[in-house]
N, C-alpha and C. Protein backbone atom coordinates (compact mmCIF):
# COMPACT_ATOMS: atom_id res chain seq x y z
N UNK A 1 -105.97 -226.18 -65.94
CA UNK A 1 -106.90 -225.37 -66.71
C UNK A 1 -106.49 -223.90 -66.61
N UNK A 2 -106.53 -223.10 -67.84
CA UNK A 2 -105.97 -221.83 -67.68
C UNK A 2 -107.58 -221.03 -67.29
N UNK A 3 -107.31 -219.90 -66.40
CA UNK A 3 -108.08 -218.92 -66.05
C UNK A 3 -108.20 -217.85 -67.24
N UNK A 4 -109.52 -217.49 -67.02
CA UNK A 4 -109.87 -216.30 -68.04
C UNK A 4 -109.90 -214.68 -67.96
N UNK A 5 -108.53 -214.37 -67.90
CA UNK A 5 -108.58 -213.04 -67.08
C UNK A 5 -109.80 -212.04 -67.09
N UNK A 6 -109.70 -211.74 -66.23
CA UNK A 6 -110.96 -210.67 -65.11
C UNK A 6 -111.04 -209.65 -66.28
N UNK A 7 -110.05 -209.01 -66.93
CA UNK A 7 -110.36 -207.78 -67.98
C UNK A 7 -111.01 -208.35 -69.19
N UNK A 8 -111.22 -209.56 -69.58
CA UNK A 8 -111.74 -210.44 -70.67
C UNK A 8 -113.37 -210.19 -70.26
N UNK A 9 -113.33 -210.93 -68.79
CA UNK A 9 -114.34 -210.98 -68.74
C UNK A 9 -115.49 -209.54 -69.05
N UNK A 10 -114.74 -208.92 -68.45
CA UNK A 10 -115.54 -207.42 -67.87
C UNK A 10 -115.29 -206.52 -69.18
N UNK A 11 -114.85 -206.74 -69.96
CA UNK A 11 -114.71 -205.81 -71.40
C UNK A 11 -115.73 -205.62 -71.89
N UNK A 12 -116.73 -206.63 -72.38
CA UNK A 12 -117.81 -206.16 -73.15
C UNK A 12 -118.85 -205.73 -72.12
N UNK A 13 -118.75 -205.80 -70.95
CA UNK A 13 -119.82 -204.76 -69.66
C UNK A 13 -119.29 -203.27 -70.06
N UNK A 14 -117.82 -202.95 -70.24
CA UNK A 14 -117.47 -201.90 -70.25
C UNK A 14 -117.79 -200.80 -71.22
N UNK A 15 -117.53 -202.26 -72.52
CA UNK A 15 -117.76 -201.00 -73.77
C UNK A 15 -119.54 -201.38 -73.94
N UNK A 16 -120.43 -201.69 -73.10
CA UNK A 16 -121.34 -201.70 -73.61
C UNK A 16 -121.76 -199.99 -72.67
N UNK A 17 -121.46 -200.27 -71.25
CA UNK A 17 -121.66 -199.09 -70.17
C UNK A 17 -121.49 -197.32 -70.96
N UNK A 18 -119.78 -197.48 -71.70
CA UNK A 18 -119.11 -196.50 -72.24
C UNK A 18 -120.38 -195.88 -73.98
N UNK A 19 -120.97 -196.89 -74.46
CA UNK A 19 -121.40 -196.54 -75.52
C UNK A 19 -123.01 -196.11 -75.18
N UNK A 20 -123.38 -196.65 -74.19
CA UNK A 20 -124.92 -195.71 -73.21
C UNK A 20 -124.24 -194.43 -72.51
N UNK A 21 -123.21 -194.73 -71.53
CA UNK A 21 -122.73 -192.96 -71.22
C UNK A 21 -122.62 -192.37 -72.03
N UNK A 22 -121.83 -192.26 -73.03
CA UNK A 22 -121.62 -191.31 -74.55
C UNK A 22 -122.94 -191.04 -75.00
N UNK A 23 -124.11 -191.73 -75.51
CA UNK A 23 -124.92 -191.50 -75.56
C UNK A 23 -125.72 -190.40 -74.97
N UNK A 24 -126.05 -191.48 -73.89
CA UNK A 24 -126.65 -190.18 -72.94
C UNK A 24 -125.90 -188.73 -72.61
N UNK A 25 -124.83 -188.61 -72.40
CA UNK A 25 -124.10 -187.30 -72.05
C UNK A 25 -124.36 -186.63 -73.40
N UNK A 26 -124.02 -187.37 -74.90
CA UNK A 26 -124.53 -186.26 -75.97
C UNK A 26 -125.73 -185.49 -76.07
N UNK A 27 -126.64 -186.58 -75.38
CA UNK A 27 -128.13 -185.91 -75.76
C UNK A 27 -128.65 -185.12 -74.56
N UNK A 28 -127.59 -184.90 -73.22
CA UNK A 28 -128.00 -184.05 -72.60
C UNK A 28 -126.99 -182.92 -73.16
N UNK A 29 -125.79 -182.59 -73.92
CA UNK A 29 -125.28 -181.92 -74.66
C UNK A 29 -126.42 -181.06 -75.30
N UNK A 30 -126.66 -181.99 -76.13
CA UNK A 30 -127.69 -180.96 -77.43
C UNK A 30 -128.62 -180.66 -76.60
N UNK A 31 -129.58 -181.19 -75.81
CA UNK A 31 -130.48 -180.83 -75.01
C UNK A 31 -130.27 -179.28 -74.34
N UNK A 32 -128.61 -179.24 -73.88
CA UNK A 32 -128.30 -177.84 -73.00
C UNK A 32 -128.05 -176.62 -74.40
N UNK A 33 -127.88 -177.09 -75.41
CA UNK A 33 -127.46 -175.97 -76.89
C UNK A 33 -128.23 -176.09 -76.87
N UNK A 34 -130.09 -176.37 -77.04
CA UNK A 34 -131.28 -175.98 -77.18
C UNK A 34 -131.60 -174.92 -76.41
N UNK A 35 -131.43 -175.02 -75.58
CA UNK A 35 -131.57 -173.93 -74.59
C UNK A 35 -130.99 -173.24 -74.54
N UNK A 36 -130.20 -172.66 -74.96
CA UNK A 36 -129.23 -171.57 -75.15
C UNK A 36 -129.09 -170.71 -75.93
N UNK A 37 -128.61 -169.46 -76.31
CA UNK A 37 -128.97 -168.54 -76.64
C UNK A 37 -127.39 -167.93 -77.60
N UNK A 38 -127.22 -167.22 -78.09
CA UNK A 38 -126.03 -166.41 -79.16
C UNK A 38 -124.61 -166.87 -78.27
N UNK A 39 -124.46 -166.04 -77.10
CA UNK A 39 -123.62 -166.21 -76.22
C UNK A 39 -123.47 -167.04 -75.78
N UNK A 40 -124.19 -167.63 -74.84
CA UNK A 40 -124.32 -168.68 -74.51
C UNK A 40 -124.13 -169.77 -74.98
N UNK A 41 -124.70 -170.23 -76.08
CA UNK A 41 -124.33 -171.41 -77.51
C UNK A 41 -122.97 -170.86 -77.39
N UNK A 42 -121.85 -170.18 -77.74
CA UNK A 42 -120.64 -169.76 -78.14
C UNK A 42 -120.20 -170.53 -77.00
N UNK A 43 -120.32 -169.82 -76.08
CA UNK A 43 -119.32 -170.70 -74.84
C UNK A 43 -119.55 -171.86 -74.69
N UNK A 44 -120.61 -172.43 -74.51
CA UNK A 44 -120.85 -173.70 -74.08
C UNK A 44 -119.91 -174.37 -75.40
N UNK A 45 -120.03 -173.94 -76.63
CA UNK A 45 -118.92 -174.85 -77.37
C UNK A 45 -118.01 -174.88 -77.03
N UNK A 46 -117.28 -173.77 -76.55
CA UNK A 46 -115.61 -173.18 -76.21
C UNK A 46 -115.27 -174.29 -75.22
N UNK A 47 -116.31 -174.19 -74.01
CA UNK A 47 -116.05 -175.15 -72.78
C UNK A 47 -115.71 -176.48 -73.30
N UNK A 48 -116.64 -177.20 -74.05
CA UNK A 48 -117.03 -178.34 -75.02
C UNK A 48 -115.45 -178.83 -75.61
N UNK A 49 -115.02 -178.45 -76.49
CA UNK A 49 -114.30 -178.39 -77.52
C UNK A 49 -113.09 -177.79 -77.49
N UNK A 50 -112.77 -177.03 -75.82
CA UNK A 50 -111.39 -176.55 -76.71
C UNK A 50 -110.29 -177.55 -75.74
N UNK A 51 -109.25 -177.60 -75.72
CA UNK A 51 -108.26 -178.52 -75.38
C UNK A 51 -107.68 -178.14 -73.46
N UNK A 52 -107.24 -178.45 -73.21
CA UNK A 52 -106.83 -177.87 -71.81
C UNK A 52 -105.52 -177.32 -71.77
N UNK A 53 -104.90 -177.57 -72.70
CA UNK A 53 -103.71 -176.62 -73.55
C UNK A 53 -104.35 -175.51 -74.09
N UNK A 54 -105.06 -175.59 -74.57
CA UNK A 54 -105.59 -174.21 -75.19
C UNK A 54 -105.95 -173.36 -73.95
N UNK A 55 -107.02 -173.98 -72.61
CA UNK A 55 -107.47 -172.96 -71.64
C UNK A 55 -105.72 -172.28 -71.49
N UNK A 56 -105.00 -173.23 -70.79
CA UNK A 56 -103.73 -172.69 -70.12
C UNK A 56 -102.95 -172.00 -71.11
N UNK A 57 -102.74 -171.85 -72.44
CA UNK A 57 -102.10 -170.46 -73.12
C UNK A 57 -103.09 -169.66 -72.77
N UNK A 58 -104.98 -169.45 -72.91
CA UNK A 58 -105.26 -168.19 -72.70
C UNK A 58 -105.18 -167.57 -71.26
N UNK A 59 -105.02 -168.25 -70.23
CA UNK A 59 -104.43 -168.07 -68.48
C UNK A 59 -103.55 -167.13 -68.86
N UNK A 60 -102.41 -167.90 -69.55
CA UNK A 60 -101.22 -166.95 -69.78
C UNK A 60 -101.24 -165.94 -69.96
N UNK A 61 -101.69 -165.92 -71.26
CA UNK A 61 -102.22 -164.65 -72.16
C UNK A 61 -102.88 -163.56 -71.52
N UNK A 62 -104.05 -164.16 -70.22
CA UNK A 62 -104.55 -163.14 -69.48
C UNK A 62 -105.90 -162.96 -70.39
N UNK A 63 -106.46 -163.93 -71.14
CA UNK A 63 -107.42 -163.35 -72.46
C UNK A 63 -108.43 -164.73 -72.38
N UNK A 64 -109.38 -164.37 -73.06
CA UNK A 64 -110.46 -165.72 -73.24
C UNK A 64 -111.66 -164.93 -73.89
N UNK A 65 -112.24 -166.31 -74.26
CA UNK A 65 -113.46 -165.80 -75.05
C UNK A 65 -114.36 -165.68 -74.17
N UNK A 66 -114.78 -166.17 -72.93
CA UNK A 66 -115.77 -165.77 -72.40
C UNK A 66 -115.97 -164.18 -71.65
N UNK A 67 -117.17 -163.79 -71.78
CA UNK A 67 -117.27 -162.51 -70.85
C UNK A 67 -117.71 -163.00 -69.87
C-alpha cells in the first residue's frame, strides 16, 4: 500500500491557517491607517510597501522618506 505523503496531508491545514493570517494581519493593517494621521499614514505605507532593495539603495544614498 502506498503512503500518503505528510505535505498532502497538511496542505489544506496550511492554506486554510495562511488565508485567516492574511486576513487578520490586513484588518489589523487598516485598523493601524485609521489611526493615523498625514505623516504617519505616509510612512506606515513606505514601511508596508516598499521592497528591501529599495530600503538598502536609500542606506546607501544616506536618504529616506521618513523624518
Amino acid at each position: 500500500a502506498q503512503l500518503t505523503p505528510i505535505y498532502a496531508l497538511t496542505l489544506p491545514i496550511a492554506i486554510v491557517w495562511t488565508e485567516k493570517h492574511t486576513k487578520k494581519t490586513t484588518q489589523e493593517n487598516h485598523q493601524k491607517v485609521l489611526e493615523l494621521n498625514g505623516n504617519e499614514a505616509a510612512n506606515h505605507y513606505f514601511t508596508i510597501f516598499e521592497t528591501p532593495e529599495e530600503r538598502n539603495v536609500r542606506k546607501l544614498q544616506g536618504g529616506s522618506f521618513r523624518q
